[in-house]
Protein backbone atom coordinates (compact mmCIF):
# COMPACT_ATOMS: atom_id res chain seq x y z
CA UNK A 1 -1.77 -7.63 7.86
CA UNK A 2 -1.62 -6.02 4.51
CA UNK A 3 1.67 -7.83 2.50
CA UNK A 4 0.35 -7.69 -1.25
CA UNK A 5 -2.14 -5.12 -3.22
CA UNK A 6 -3.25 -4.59 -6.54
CA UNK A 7 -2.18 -0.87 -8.44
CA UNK A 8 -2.51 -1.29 -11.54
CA UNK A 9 -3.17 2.41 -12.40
CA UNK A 10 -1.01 5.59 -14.16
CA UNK A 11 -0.68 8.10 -11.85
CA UNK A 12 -2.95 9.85 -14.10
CA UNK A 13 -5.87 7.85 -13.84
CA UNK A 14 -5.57 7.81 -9.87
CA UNK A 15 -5.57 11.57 -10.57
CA UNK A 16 -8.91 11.62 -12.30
CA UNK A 17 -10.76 8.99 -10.07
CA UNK A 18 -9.55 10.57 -7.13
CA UNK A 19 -10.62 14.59 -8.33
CA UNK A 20 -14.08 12.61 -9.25
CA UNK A 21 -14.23 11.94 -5.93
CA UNK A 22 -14.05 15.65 -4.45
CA UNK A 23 -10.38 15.34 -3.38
CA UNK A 24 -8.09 18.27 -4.14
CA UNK A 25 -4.64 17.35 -6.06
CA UNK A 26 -2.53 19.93 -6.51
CA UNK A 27 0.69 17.78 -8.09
CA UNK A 28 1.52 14.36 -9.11
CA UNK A 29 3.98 12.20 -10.40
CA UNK A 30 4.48 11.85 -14.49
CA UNK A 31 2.95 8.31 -16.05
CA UNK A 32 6.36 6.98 -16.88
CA UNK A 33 10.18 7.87 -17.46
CA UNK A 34 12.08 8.81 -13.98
CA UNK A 35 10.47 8.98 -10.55
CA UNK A 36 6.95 7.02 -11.50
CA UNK A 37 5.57 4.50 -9.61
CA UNK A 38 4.93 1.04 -10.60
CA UNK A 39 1.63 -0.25 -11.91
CA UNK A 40 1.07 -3.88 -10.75
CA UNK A 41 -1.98 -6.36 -10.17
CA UNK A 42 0.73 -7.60 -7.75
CA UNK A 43 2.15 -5.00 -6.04
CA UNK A 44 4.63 -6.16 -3.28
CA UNK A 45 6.93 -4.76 -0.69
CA UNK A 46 9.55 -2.76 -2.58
CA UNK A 47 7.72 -1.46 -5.00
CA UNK A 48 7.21 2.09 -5.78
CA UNK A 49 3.14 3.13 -5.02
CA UNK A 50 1.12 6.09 -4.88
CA UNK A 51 0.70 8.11 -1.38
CA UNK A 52 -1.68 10.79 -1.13
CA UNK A 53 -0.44 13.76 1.25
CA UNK A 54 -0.70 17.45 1.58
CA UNK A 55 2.74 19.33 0.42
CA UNK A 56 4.43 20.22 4.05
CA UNK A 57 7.72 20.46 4.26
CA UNK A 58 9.73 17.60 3.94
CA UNK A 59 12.32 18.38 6.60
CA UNK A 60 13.04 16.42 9.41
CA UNK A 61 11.99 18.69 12.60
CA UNK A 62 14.16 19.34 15.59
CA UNK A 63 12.87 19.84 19.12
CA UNK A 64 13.70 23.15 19.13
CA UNK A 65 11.20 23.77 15.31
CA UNK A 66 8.84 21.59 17.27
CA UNK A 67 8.45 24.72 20.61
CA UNK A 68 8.96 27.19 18.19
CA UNK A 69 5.69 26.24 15.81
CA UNK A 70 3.74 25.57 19.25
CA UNK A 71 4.26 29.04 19.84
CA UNK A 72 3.46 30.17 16.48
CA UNK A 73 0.08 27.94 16.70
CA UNK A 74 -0.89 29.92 19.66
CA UNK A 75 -0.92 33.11 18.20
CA UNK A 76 -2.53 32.29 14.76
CA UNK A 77 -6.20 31.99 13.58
CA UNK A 78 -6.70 27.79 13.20
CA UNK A 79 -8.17 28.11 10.13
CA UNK A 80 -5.74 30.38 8.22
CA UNK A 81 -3.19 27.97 7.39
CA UNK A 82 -6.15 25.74 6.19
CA UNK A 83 -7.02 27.89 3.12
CA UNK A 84 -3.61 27.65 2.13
CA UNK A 85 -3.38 23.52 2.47
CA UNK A 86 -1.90 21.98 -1.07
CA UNK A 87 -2.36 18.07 -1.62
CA UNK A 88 -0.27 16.10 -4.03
CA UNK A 89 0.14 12.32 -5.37
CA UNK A 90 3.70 10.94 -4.48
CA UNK A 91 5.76 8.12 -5.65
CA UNK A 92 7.40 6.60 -2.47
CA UNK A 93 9.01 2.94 -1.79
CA UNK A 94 6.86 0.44 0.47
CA UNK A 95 8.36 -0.46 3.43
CA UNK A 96 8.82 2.63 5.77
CA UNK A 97 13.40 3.08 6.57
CA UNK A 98 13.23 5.86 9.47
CA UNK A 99 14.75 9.32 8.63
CA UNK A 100 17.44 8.46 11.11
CA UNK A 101 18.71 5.44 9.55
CA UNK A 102 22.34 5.81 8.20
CA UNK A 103 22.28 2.63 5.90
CA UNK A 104 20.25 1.48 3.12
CA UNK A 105 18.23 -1.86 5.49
CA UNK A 106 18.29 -5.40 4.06
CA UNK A 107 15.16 -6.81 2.55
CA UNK A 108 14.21 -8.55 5.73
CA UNK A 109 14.33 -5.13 7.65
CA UNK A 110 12.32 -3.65 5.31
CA UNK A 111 9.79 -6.25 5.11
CA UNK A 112 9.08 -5.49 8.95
CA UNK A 113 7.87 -2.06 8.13
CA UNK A 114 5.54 -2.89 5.67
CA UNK A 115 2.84 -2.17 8.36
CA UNK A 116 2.12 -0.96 11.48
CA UNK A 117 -0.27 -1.71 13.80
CA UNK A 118 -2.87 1.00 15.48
CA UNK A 119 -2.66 -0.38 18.82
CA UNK A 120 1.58 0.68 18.26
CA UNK A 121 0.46 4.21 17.93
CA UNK A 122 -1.81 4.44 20.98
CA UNK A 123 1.40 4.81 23.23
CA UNK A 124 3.47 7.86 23.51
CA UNK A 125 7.32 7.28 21.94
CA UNK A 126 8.60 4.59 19.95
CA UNK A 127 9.79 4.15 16.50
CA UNK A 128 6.47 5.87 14.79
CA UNK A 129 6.94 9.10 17.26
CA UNK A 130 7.62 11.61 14.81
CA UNK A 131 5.67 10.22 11.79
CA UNK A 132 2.07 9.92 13.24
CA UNK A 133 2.66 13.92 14.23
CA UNK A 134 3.47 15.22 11.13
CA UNK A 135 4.14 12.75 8.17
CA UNK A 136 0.41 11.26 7.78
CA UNK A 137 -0.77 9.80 4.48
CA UNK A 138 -3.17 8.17 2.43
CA UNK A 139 -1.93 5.22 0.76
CA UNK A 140 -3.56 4.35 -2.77
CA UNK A 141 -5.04 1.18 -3.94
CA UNK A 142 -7.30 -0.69 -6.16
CA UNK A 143 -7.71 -3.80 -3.59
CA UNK A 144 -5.44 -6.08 -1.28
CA UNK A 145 -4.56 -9.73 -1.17
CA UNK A 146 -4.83 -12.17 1.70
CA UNK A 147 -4.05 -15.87 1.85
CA UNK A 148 -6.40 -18.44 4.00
CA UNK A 149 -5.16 -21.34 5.47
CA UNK A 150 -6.63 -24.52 3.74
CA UNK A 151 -4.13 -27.36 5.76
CA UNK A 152 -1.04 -27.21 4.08
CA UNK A 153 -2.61 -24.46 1.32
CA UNK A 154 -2.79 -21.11 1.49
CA UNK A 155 -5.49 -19.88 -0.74
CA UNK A 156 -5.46 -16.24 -1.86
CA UNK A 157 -8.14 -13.89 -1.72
CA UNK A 158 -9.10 -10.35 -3.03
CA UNK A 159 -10.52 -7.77 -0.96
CA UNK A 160 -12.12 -5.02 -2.65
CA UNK A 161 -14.78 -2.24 -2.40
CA UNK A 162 -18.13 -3.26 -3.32
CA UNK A 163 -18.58 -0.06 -4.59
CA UNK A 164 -15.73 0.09 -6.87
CA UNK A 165 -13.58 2.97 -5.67
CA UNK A 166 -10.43 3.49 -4.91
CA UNK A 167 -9.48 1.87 -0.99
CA UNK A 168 -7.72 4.87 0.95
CA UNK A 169 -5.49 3.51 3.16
CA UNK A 170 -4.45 5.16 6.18
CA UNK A 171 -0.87 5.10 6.30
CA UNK A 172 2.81 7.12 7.30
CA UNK A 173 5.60 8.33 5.44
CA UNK A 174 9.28 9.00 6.08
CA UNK A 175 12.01 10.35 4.12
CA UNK A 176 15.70 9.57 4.52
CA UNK A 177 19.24 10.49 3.10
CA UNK A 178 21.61 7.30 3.59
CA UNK A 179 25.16 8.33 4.83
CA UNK A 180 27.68 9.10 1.84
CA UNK A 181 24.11 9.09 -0.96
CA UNK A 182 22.96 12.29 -2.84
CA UNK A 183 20.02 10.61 -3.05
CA UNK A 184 16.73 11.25 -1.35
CA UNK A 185 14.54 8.00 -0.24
CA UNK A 186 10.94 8.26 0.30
CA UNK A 187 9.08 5.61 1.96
CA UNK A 188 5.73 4.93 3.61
CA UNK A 189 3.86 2.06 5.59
CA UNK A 190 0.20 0.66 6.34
CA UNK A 191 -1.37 1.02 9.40
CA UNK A 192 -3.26 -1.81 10.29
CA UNK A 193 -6.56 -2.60 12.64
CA UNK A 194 -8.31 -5.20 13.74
CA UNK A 195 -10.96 -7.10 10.99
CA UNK A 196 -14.50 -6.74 10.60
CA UNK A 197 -17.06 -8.93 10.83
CA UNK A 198 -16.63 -9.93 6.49
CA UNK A 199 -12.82 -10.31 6.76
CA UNK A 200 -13.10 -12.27 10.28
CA UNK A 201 -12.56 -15.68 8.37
CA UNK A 202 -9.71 -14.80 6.62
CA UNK A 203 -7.34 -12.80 8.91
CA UNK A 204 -7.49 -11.23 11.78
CA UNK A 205 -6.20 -7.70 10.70
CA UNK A 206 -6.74 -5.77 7.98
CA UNK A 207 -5.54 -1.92 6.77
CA UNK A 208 -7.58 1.15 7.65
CA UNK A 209 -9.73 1.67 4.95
CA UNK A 210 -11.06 5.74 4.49
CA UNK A 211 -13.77 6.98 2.45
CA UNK A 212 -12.67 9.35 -0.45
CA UNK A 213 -12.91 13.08 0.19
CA UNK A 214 -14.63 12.19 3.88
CA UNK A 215 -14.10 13.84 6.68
CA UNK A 216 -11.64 11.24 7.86
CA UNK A 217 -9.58 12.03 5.37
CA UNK A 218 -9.28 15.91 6.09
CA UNK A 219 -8.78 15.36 9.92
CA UNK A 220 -5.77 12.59 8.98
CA UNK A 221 -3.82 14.67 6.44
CA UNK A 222 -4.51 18.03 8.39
CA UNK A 223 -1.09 19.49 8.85
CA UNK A 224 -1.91 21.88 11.77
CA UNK A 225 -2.77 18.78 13.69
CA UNK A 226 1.22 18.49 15.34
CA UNK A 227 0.30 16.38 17.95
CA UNK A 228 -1.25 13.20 18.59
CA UNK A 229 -4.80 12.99 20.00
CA UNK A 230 -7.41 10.87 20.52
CA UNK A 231 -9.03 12.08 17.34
CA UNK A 232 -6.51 10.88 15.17
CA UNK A 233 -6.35 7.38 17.22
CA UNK A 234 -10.16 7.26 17.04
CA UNK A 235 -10.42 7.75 13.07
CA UNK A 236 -8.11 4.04 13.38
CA UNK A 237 -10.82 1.34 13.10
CA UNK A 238 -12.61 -1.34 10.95
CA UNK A 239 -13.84 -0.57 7.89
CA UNK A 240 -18.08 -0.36 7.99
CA UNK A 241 -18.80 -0.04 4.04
CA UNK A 242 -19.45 -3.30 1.89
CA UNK A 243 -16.51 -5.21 0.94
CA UNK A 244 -16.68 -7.78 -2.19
CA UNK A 245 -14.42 -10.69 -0.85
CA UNK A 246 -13.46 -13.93 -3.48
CA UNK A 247 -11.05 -16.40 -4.33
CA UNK A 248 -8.65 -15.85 -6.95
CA UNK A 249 -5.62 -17.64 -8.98
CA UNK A 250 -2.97 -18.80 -6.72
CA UNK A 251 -0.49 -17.48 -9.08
CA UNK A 252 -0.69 -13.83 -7.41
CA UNK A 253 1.41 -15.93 -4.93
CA UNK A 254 4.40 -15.42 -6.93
CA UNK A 255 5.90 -11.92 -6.60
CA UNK A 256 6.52 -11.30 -10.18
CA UNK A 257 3.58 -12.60 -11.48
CA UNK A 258 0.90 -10.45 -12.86
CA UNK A 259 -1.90 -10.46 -14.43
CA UNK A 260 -5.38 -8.40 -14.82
CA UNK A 261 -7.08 -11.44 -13.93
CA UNK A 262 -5.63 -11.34 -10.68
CA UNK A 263 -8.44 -9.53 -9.45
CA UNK A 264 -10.96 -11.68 -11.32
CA UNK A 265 -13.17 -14.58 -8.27
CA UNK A 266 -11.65 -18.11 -9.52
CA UNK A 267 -15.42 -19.40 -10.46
CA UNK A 268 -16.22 -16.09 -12.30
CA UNK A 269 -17.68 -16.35 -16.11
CA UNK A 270 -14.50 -13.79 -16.90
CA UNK A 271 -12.13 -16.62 -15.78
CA UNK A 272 -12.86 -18.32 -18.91
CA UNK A 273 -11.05 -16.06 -21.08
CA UNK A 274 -8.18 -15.21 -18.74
CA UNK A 275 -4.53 -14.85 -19.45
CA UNK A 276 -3.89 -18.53 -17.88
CA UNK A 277 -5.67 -20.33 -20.35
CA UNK A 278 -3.42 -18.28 -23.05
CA UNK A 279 -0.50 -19.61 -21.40
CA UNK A 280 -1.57 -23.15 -21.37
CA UNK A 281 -2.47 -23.25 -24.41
CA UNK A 282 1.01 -21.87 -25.69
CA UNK A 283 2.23 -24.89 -24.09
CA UNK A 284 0.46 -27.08 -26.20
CA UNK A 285 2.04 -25.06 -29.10
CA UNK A 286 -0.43 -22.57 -29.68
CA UNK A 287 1.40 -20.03 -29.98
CA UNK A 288 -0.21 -16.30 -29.53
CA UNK A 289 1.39 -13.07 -28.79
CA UNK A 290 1.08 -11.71 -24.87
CA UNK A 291 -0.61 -8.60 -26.38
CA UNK A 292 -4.17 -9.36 -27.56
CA UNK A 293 -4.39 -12.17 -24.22
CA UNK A 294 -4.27 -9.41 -21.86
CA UNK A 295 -6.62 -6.74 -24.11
CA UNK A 296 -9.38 -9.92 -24.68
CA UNK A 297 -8.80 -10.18 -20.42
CA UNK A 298 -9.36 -6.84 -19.93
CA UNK A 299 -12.59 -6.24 -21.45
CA UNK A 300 -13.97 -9.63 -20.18
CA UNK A 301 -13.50 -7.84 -16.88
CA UNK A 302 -15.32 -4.75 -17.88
CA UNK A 303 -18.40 -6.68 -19.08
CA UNK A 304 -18.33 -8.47 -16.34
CA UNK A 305 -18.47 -5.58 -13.85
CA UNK A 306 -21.12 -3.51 -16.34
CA UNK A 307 -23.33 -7.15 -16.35
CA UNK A 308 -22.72 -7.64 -12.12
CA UNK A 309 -23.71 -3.69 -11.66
CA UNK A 310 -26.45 -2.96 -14.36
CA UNK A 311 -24.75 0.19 -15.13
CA UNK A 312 -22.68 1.03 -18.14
CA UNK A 313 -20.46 3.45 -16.20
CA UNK A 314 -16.94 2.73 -16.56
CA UNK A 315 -15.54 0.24 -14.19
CA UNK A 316 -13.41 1.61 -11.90
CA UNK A 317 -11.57 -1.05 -10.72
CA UNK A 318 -9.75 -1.52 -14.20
CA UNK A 319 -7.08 0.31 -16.07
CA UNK A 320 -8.89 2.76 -18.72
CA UNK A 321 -8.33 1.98 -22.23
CA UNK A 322 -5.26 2.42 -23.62
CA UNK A 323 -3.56 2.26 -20.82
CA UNK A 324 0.13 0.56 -20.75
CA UNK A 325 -0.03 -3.13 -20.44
CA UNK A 326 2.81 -4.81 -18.19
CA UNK A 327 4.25 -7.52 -19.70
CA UNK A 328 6.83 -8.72 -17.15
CA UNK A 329 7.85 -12.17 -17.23
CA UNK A 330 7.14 -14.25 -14.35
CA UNK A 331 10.40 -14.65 -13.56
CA UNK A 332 10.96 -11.27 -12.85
CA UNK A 333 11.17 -9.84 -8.74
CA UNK A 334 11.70 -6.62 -7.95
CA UNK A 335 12.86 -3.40 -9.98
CA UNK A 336 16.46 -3.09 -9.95
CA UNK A 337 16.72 -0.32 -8.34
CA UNK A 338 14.27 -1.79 -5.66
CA UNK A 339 16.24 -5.40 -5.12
CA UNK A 340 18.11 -5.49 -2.09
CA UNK A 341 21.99 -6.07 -3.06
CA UNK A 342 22.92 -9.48 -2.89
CA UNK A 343 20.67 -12.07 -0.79
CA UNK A 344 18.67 -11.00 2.36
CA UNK A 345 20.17 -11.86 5.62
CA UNK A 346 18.59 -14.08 7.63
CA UNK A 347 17.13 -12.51 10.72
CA UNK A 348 17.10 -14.00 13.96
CA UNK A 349 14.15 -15.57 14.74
CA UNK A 350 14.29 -17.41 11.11
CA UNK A 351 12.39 -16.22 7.27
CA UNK A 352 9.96 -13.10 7.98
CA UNK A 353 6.93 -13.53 6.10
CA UNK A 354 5.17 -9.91 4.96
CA UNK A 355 1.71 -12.07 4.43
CA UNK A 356 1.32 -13.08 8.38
CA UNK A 357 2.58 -12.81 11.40
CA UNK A 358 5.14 -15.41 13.13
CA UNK A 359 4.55 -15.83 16.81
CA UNK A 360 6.85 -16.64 19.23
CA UNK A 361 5.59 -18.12 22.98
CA UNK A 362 6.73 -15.68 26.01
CA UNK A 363 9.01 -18.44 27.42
CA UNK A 364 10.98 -18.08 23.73
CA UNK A 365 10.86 -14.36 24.28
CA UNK A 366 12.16 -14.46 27.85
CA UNK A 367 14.78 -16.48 26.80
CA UNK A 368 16.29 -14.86 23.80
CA UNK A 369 14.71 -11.59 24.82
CA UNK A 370 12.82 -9.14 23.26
CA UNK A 371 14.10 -6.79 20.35
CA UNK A 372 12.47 -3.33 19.51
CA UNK A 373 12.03 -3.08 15.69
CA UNK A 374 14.39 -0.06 15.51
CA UNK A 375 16.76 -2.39 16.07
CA UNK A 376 16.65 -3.55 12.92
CA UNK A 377 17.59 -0.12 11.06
CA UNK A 378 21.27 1.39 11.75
CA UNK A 379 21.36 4.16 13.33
CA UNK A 380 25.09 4.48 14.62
């Protein structure tokens, strides 16, 4: 499960990294004011990220559009409409509401959409139907959290490349208009696989990792590819590549929190100069502004990636210089426009966690019996 990441990049620096990386962006999203996403070495469910997709239209499809483009697809040259593909960088919400929902969903519903699992799209029908045809995605990120089970302690964990690149997540995308809103909603989820042999001890899924500009890539975002195959469902699998995998503070538990050093291992030499010791020692009255904590935190980090590689290439795993430093309190959650109104309702079965999974025995299930998850999203 994938139910905290770490984005802590403009929308113009996931630009650059990504064209450096042979991929093709046509459009994306301004670095602030209305519409951009959120930057956050704790990105959680809610938040506004960065999805990588190639411009189709954003229409929902009928059956009838559906026979009618078969037909067209018979009579044109495959590769035409390739030349004419466009790929852009889109600010959607995380946690994937279905175009046919009529109500904005509670916090708890959303939550439950955070992910989805490969094995869910192996099936024909079901909630992800229409999205694994035609609203494929790429979902953008510097690294992702997980939390092992020490007894009563969870103990966080950062999963990132080895070879400092962007992860490409493999992900779907929806868009929705809520009954009686102007408004247009985009959202998108993670698809999720079974672990590798590295990640084995910590969990026992993890999200489909891609290689920028491979050919995995191009086969997932194709748009002439309107039907599922065993292709697609074959490019959903563990990732192979090298994976640098380390404890870090347990204060990335907090949603709200955040802090470059989030993405720092616990025992590094960089820890030493982190933003935690600035705020302990502003407890003891030592009393420094937020600004020059996070700078002197930042470029530990960069010396210590140029020291661990033996390069002096910039590291991509941090925000470039001069880049806008997020100074949220701790306190804060979610982005107002992102909190659900008023307190999540409970769900039945009791608090959904979006960092594991809850099970439930089959004799529980036969009793209360089982619920599809699009139960969970109005539709009436």
């Amino acid at each position: 499960m994938c139910g905290r990441y770490a984005l802590a990049l403009r929308p113009s620096q996931i630009r650059q990294m990504l064209e450096e990386d042979g991929l093709e962006i046509d459009d994306a999203p301004e670095d602030a004011g209305d519409g951009a996403p959120r930057s956050s070495y704790n990105f959680a469910p809610g938040y506004h990220g960065v999805v990588y997709r190639a411009s189709t239209s954003d229409q929902n499809t009928t059956r009838e559009d559906e026979q009618h483009e078969k037909q067209n697809d018979a009579t044109q040259d495959p590769k035409y409409p390739k030349d004419y593909i466009k790929y852009k960088l889109q600010s959607m919400k995380w946690g994937l509401v279905p175009s046919w929902t009529k109500r904005n969903p509670d916090y708890g519903s959303m939550l439950k959409t955070i992910n989805c699992r490969d094995d869910s799209l192996s099936s024909p029908g079901g909630m992800w139907a229409s999205m694994k045809t035609r609203k494929r995605c790429i979902v953008i990120a510097q690294g992702f959290y997980e939390w092992l089970k020490n007894g009563k302690e969870r103990l966080p964990y950062y999963v990132t490349r080895k070879d400092g690149h962007l992860m490409c997540f493999a992900g779907l995308w929806d868009r929705v208009q809520f009954e009686g809103s102007g408004e247009t909603l985009y959202s998108y989820t993670i698809i999720t696989t079974s672990t590798n042999s590295e990640l084995k001890f910590l969990h026992d899924r993890m999200p489909v990792i891609f290689d920028p500009n491979s050919s995995s890539i191009a086969t997932w975002l194709d748009p002439s590819r309107k039907q599922w195959s065993d292709e697609l469902q074959g490019l959903l699998k563990p990732f192979e590549g090298d994976l640098d995998i380390y404890r870090v503070s347990q204060d990335v538990g907090k949603v709200g929190n955040n802090s470059p050093t989030f993405i720092v291992p616990l025992d590094s030499k960089a820890n030493k100069s982190n933003i935690m010791n600035f705020f302990n020692n502003d407890h003891q009255g030592n009393q420094k502004s937020l600004q020059p904590a996070i700078d002197e935190g930042a470029q530990v980090l960069k010396e210590e990636h140029k020291r661990q590689s033996g390069t002096v290439q910039k590291d991509r795993r941090l925000v470039a210089e001069g880049s806008t430093t997020v100074k949220r309190k701790a306190k804060e959650s979610l982005d107002p426009y992102d909190a659900p109104e008023g307190n999540p309702k409970r769900q039945h079965g009791g608090h959904v966690s979006a960092l594991k999974n809850k099970r439930q025995d089959k004799e529980k299930y036969k009793e209360e019996g089982f619920r599809k998850i699009t139960k969970f999203f109005n539709s009436k």
